[in-house]
Protein backbone atom coordinates (compact mmCIF):
# COMPACT_ATOMS: atom_id res chain seq x y z
CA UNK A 1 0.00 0.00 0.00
CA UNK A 2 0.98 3.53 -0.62
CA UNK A 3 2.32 5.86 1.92
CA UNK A 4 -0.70 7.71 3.55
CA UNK A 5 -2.96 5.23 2.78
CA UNK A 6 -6.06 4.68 6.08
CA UNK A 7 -4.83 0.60 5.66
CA UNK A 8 -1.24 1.57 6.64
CA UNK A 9 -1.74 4.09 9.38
CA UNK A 10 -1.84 2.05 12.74
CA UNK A 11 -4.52 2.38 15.87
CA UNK A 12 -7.13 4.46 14.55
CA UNK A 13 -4.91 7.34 13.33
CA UNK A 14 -6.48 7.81 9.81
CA UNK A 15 -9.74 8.32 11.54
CA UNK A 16 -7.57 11.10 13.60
CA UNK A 17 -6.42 12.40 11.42
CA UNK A 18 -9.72 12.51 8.84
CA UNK A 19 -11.68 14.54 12.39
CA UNK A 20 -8.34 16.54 12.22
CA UNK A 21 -8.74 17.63 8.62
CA UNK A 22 -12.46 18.33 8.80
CA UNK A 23 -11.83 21.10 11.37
CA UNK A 24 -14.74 19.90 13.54
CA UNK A 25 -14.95 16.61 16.17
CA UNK A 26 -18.70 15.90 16.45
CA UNK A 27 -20.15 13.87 19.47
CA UNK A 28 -19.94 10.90 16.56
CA UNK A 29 -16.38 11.29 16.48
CA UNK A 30 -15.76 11.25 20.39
CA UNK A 31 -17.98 8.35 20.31
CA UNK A 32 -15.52 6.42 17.83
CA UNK A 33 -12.99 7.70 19.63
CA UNK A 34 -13.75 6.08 22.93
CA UNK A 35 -14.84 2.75 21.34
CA UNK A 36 -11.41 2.28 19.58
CA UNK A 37 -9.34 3.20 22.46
CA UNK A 38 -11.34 2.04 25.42
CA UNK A 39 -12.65 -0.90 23.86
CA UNK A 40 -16.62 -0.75 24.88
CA UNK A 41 -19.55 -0.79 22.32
CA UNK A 42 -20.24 1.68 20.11
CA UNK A 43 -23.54 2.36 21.68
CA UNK A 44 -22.42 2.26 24.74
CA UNK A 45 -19.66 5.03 23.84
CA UNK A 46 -21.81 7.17 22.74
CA UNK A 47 -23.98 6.70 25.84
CA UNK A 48 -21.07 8.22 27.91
CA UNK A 49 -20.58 11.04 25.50
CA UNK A 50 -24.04 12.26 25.90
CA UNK A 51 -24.30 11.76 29.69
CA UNK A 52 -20.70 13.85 29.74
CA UNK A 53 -22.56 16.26 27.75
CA UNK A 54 -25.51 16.86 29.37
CA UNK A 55 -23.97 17.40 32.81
CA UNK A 56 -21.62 20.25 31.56
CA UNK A 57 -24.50 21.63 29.61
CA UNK A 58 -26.57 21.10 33.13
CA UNK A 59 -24.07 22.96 34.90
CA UNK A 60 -23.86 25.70 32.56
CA UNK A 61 -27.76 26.55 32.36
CA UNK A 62 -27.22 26.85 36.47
CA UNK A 63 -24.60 29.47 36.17
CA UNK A 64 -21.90 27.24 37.36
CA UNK A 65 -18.57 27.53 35.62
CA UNK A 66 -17.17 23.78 34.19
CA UNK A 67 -13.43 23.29 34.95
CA UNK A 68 -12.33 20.44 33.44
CA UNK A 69 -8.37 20.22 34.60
CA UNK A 70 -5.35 20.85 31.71
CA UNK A 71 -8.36 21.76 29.36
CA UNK A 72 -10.13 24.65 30.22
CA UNK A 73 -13.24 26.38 31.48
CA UNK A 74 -16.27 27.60 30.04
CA UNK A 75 -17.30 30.67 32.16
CA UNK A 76 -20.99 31.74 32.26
CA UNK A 77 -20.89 35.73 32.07
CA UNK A 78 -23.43 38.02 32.34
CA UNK A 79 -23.54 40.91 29.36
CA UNK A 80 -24.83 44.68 29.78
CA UNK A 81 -27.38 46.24 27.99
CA UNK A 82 -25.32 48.35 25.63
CA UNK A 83 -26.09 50.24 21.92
CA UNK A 84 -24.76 48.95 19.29
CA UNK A 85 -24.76 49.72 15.38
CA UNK A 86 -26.16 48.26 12.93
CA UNK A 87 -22.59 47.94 10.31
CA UNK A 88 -24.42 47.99 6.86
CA UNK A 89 -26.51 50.91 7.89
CA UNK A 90 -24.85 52.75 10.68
CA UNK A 91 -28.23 53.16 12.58
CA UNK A 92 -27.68 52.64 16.49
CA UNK A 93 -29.79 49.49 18.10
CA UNK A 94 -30.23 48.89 21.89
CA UNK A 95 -28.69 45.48 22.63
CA UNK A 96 -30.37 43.58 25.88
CA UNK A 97 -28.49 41.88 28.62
CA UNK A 98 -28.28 38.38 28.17
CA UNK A 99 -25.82 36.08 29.38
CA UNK A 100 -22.79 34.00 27.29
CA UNK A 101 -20.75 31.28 27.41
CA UNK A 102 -17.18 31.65 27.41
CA UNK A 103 -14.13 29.42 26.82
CA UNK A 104 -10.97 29.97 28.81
CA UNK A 105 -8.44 27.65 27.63
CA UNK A 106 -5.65 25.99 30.65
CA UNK A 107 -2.10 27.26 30.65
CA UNK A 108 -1.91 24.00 29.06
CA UNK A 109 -3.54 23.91 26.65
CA UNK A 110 -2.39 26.87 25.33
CA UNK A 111 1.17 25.44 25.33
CA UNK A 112 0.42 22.99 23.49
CA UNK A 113 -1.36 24.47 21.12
CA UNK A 114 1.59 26.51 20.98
CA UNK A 115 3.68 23.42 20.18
CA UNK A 116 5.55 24.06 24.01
CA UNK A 117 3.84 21.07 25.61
């Protein structure tokens, strides 16, 4: 087989690198992920995914902040009521208060995205 070719690459790491090259991991692909690497059913994977999912989702409609250690943390912040401006027209537009999610990468993960870890 040719260099590069998904029958040569060893452990799963065409299907890496396939997730890598889309620019996007779906639940689907943490689900595959789990059930080549830990070994369990398919189903069952992405049973864990979801149930993952939902709690840090759970937590975030209560307010809480999610730390999840040498990843990050996604930070519930509250937003003023500000005016903003409409760019294509340049007529001003009241903008409510709302809340947002925000993501806070570790000191970790920033090094290695970085290529320092």
């Amino acid at each position: 087989m040719a260099k590069g070719d998904a029958a040569a690459e060893p452990d799963g790491a065409a299907e890496d690198k396939l997730i890598a090259r889309r620019g996007a991991v779906t639940r689907s692909d943490l689900a595959d992920a789990i059930h080549r690497k830990v070994g369990v059913p398919r189903a069952e994977s992405a049973k864990y995914v979801e149930m993952v999912l939902e709690e840090i989702f759970d937590r975030i409609i209560s307010r809480e902040d999610v730390k999840l250690s040498s990843f990050g943390a996604f930070v519930v912040r509250e937003k003023k009521e500000r005016l903003g401006r409409n760019p294509k027209t340049g007529v001003g537009a009241k903008i409510s208060a709302r809340l947002v999610v925000a993501f806070k990468p570790s000191n970790i993960l920033r090094a290695r995205i970085n290529g320092e870890g």
